[in-house]
C-alpha atoms as a PDB file:
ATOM      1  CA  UNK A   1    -207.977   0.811 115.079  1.00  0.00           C
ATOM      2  CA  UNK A   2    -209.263   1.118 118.458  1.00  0.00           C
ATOM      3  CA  UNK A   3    -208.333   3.689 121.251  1.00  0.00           C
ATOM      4  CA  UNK A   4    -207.156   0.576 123.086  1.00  0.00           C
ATOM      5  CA  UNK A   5    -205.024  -0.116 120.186  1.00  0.00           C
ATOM      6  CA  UNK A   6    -203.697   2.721 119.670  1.00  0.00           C
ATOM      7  CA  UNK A   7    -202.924   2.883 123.327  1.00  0.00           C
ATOM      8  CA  UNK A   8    -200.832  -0.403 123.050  1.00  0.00           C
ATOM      9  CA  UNK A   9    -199.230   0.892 120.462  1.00  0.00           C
ATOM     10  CA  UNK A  10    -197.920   4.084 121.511  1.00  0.00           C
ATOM     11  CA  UNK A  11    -196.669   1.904 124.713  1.00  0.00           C
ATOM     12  CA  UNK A  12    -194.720  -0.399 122.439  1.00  0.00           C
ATOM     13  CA  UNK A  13    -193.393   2.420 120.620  1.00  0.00           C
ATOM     14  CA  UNK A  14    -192.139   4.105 124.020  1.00  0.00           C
ATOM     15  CA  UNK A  15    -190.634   1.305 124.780  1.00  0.00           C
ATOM     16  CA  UNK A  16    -189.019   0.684 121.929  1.00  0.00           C
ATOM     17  CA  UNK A  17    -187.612   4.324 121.755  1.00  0.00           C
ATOM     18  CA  UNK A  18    -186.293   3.987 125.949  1.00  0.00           C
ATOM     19  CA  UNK A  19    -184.372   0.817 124.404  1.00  0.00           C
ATOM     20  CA  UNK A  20    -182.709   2.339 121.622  1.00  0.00           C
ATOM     21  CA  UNK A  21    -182.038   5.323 123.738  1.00  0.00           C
ATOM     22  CA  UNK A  22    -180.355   2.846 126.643  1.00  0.00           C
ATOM     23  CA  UNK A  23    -178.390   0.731 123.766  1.00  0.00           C
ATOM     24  CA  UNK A  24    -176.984   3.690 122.492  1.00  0.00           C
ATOM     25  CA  UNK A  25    -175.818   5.234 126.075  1.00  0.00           C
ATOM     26  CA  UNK A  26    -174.516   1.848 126.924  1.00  0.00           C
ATOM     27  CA  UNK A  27    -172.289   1.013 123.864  1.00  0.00           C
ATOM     28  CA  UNK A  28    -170.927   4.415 124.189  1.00  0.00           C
ATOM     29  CA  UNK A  29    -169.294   3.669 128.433  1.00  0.00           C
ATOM     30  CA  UNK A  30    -168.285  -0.069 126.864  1.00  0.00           C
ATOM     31  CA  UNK A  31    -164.624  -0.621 126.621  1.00  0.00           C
ATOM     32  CA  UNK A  32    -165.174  -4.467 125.344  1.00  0.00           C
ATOM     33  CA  UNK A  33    -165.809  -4.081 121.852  1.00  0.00           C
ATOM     34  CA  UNK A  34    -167.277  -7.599 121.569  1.00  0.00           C
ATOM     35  CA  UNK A  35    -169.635  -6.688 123.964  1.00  0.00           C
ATOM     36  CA  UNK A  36    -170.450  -3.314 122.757  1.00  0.00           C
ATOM     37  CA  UNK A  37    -171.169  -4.390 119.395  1.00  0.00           C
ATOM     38  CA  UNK A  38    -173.877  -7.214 120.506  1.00  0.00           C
ATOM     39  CA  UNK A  39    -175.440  -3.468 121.978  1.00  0.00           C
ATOM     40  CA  UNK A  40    -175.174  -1.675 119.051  1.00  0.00           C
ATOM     41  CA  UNK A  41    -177.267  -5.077 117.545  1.00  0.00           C
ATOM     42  CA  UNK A  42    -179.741  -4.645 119.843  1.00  0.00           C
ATOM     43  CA  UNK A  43    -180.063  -1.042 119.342  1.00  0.00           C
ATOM     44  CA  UNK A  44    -180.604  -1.417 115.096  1.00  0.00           C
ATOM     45  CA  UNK A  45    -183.192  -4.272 116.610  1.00  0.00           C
ATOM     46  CA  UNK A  46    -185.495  -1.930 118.625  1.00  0.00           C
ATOM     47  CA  UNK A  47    -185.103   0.612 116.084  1.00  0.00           C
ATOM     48  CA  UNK A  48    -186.570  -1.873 113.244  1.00  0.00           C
ATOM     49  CA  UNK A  49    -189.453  -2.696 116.386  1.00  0.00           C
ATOM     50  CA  UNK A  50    -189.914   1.048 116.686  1.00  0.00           C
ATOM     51  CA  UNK A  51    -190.138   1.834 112.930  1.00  0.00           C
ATOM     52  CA  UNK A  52    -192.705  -1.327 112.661  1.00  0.00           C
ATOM     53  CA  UNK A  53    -194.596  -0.163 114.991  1.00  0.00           C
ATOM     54  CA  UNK A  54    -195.153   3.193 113.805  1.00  0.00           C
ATOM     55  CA  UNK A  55    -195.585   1.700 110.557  1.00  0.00           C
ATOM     56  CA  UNK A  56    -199.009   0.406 111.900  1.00  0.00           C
ATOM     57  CA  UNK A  57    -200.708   3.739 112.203  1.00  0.00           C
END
């Protein structure tokens, strides 16, 4: 893998991780349960991105 690749991939793995990390805060403050569990489903979603990502090096 190149440097540039392994650039883009520790940026899509920071990303990932500051989406996980905002999912989590947000379904925590929700009182609408509907609506906090379509967070929690996008928090097990950018941990599965995350965990593929890392995968690749």
């Amino acid at each position: 893998m190149t440097s540039k690749e392994l650039l883009y991939v520790e940026d899509a793995l920071e990303h990932e991780k500051f989406m996980e990390t905002c999912s989590k805060n947000a379904s925590s403050q929700l009182q609408d349960q509907t609506l906090a569990n379509y967070i929690k489903q996008l928090e097990q979603k950018h941990t599965e991105l995350y965990n593929k990502f890392l995968n690749l090096l």
